[in-house]
Protein backbone atom coordinates (compact mmCIF):
# COMPACT_ATOMS: atom_id res chain seq x y z
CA UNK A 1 0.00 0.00 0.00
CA UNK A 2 0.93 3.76 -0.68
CA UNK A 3 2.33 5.93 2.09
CA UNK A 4 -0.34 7.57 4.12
CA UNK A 5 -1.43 11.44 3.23
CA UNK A 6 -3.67 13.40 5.63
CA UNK A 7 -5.89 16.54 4.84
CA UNK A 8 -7.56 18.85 6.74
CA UNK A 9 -10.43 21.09 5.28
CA UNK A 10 -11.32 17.93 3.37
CA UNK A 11 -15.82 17.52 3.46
CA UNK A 12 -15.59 19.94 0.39
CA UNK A 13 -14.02 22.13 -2.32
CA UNK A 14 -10.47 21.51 -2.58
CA UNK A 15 -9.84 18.72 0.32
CA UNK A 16 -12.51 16.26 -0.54
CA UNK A 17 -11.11 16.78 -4.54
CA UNK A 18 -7.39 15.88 -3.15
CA UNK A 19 -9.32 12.74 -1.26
CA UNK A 20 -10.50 12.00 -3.86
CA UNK A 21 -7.34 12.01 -6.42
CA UNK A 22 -5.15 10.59 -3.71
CA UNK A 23 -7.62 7.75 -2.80
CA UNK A 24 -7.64 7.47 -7.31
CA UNK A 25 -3.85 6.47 -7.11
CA UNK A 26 -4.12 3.88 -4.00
CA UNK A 27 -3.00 5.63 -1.02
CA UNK A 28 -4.75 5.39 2.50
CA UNK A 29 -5.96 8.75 3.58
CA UNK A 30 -6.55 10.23 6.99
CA UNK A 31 -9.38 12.90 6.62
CA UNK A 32 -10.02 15.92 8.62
CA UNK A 33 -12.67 18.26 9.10
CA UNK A 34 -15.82 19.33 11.43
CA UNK A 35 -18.27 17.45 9.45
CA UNK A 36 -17.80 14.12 9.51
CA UNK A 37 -20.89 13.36 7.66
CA UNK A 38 -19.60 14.77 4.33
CA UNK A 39 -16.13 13.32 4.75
CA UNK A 40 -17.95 9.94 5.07
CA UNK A 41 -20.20 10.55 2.20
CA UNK A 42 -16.80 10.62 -0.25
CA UNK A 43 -17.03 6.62 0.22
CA UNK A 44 -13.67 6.43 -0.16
CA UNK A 45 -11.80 3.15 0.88
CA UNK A 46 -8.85 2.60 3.46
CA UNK A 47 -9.54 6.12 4.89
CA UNK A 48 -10.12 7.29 8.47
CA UNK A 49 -12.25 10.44 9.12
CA UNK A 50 -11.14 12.34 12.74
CA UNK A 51 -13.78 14.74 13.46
CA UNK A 52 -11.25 17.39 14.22
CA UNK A 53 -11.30 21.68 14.80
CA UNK A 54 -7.65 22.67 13.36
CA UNK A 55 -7.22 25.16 16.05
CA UNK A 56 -7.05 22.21 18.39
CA UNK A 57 -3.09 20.72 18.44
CA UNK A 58 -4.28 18.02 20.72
CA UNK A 59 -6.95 16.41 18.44
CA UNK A 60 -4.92 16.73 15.22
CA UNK A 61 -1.88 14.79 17.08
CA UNK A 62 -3.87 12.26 18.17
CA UNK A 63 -5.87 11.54 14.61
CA UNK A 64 -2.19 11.35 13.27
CA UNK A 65 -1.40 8.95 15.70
CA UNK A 66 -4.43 6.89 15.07
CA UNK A 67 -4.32 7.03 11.33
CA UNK A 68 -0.26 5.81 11.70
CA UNK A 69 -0.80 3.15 13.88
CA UNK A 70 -3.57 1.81 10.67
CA UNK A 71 -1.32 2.81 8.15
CA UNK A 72 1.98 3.65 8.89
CA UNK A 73 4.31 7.20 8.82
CA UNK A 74 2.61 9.79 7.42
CA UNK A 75 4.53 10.98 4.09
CA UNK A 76 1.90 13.97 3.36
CA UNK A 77 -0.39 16.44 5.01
CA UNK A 78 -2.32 18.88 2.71
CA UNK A 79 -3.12 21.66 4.82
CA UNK A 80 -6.32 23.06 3.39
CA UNK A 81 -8.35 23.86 6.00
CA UNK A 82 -9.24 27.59 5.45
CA UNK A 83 -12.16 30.69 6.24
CA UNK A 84 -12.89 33.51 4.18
CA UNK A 85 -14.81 36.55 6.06
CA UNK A 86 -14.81 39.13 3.82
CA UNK A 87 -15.29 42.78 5.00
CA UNK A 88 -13.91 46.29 5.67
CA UNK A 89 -11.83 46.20 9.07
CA UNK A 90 -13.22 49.30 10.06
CA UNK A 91 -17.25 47.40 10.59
CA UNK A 92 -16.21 44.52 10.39
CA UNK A 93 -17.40 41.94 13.66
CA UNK A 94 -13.83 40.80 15.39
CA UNK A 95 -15.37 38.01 15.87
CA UNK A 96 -15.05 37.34 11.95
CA UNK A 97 -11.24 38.13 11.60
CA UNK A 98 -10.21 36.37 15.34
CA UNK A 99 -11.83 32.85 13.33
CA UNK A 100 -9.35 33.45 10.50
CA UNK A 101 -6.76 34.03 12.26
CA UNK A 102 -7.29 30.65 14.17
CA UNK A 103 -8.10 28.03 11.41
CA UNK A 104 -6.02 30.19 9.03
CA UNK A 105 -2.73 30.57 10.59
CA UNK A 106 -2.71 28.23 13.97
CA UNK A 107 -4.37 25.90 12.31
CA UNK A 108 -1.52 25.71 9.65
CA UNK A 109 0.85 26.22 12.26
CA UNK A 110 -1.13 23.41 14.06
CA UNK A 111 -1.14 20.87 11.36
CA UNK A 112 2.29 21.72 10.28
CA UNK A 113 4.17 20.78 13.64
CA UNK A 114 2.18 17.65 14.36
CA UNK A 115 3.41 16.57 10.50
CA UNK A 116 6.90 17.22 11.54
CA UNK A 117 7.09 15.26 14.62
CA UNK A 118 6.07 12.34 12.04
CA UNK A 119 8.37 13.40 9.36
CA UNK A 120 11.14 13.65 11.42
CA UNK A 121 11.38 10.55 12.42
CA UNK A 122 10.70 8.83 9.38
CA UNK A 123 13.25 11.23 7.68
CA UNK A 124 10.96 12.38 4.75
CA UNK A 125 7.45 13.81 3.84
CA UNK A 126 5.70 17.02 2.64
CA UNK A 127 3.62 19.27 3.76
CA UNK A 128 1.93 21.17 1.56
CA UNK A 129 -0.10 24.33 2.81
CA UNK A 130 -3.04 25.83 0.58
CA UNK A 131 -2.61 29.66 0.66
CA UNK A 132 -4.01 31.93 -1.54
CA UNK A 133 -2.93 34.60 -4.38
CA UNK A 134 -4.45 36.78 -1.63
CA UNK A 135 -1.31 35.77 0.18
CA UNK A 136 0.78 37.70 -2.11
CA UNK A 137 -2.05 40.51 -3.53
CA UNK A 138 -4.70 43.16 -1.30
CA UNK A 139 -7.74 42.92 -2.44
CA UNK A 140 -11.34 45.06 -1.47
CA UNK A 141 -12.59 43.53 1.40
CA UNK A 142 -10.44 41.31 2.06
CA UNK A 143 -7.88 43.30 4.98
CA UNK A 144 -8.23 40.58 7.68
CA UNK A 145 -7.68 37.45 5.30
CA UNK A 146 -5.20 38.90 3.10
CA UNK A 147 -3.68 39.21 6.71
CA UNK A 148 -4.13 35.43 6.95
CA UNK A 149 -3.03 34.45 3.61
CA UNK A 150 -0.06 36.37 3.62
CA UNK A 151 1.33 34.93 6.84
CA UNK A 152 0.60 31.74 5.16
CA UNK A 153 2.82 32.03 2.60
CA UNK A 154 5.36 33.05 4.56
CA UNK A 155 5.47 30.87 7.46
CA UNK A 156 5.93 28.39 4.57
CA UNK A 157 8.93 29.86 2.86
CA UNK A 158 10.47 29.69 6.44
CA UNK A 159 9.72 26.48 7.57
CA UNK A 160 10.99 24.90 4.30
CA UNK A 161 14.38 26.35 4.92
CA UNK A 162 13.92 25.28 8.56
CA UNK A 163 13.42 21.90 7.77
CA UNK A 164 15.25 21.50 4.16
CA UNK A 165 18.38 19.13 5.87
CA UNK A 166 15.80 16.86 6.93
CA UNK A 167 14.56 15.67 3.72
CA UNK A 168 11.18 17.17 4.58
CA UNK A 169 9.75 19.26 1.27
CA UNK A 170 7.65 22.05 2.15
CA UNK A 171 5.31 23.12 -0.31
CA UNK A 172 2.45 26.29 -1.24
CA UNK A 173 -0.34 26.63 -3.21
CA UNK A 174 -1.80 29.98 -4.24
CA UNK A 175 -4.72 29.66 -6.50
CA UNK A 176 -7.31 33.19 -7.66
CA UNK A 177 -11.08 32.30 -7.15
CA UNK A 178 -11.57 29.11 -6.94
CA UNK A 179 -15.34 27.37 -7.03
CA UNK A 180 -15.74 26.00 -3.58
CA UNK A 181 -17.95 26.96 -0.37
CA UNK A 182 -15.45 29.35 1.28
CA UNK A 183 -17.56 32.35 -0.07
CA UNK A 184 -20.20 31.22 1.78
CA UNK A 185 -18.65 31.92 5.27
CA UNK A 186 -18.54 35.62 4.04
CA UNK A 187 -22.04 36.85 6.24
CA UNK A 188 -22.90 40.01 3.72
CA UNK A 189 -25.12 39.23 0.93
CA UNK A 190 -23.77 42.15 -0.87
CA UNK A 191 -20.71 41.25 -0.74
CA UNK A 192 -21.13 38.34 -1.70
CA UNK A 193 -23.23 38.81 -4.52
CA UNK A 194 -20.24 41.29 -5.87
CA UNK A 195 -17.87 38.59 -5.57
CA UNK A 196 -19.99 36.71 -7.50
CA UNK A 197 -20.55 39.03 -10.35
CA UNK A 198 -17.11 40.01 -10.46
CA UNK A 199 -16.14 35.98 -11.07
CA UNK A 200 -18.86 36.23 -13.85
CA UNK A 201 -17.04 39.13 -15.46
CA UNK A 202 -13.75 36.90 -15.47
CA UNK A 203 -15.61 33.96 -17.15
CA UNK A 204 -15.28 32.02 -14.27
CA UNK A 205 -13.18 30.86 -11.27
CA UNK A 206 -11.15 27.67 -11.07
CA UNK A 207 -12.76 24.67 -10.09
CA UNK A 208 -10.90 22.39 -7.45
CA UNK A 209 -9.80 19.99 -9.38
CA UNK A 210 -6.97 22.73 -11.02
CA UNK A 211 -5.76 23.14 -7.54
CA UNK A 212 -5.74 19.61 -7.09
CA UNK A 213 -3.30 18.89 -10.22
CA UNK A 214 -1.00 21.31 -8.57
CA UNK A 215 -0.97 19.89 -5.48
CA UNK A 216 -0.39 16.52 -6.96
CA UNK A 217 1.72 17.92 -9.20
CA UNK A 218 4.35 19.07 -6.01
CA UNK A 219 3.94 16.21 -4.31
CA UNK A 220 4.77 13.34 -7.17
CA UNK A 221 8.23 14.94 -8.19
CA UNK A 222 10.88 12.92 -6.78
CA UNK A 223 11.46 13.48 -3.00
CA UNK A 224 14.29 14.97 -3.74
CA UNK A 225 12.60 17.78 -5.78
CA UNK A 226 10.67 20.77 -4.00
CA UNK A 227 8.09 22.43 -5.54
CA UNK A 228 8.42 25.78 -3.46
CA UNK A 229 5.55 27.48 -4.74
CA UNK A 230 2.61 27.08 -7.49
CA UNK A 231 0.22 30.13 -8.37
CA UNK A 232 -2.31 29.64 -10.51
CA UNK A 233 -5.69 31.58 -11.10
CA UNK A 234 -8.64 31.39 -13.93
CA UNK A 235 -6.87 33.18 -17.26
CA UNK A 236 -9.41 35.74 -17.21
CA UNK A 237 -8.68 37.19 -13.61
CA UNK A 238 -6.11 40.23 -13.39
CA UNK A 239 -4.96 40.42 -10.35
């Protein structure tokens, strides 16, 4: 059997698509999320689904520790678990942006050390984190997660170099728009219909499955090959 990969985020969009495509090329999976339901309605096989809140260290090193015992080290962990508020920082609830900030960046921060403590010790693996082009562009609306994003991104850059002597590849993803629910966390209708017209105007966003091919894309090089980074957006969108 292939080695085992782990994602977080993964009862829609972009995680259950990488469950999926994983699952597609034979390895076992460990899946991650707050619904359980929805990661048990992908039907995949040789999987294990850990009802698990990223923000919580605890729960996320003891699904790994499940899922190894089952399956063995774990060589992956796609960290895709993400939240998208949108709103102007001036009105917008702190509640909102304090949520981001905890499944965006401690949950990545989260995920990321428990993979380590793995990885070390088996001497390989990658971890690949999903940020965002909003990690590297501002956008309207978007203060506190470009916040997010950003750190992201960079927390990435340094942990590769932190961990680059221990054959441990370190990976991120920055798609545009992308056709998933994270729009729906956003709790303005307005704003969320103008998203929605604007990714009319660019003839669409990506759909998961492009974000996907890059993921799989960085993780079946060679292990001796990092991927650093992989942006990608629908042609049509401009910034």
């Amino acid at each position: 059997m292939k080695p085992l990969i782990a994602i977080t985020g993964a009862s829609s969009g972009i995680g259950a698509a990488a469950a999926a495509s994983f699952s597609e090329s034979g390895h076992p999976l460990l899946l991650l999320a707050r619904r359980a339901d929805r990661m048990a309605s992908l039907g995949l096989p040789n999987t294990i689904i850990a009802e698990v809140d990223v923000r919580d260290r605890a729960a996320l090193q003891d699904a790994v520790a499940d899922a190894e015992t089952q399956y063995g080290p774990l060589d992956c962990l796609v960290n895709n678990a993400g939240l998208m508020q949108l709103g102007e920082l001036a009105s917008q609830d702190p509640v909102e942006y304090e949520a981001m900030v905890g499944v965006n960046i401690l949950g990545v921060l989260n995920g990321c050390s428990v993979a380590l403590a793995s990885m070390a010790e088996a001497g390989r693996g990658t971890i690949i984190n999903v940020s965002s082009l909003a990690g590297r562009k501002a956008y309207p609306n978007h203060v506190a997660y470009v916040g997010t994003k950003f750190a992201v991104t960079g927390l990435t850059e340094n942990l590769r170099q932190e961990v680059a002597g221990s054959n441990i590849r370190v990976s991120v993803v920055e798609p545009g728009a992308v056709e998933t629910e994270l729009l729906g966390h956003t709790t303005s209708s307005d704003l969320i219909s103008g998203y929605e017209q604007w990714k009319d105007s660019i003839g669409g966003a990506l759909d998961a499955d492009a974000v996907v091919r890059a993921i799989r894309y960085i993780y079946d090089q060679p292990q001796s090959v990092c991927i650093r980074e992989v942006v990608l957006a629908s042609t049509g969108q401009e910034g």
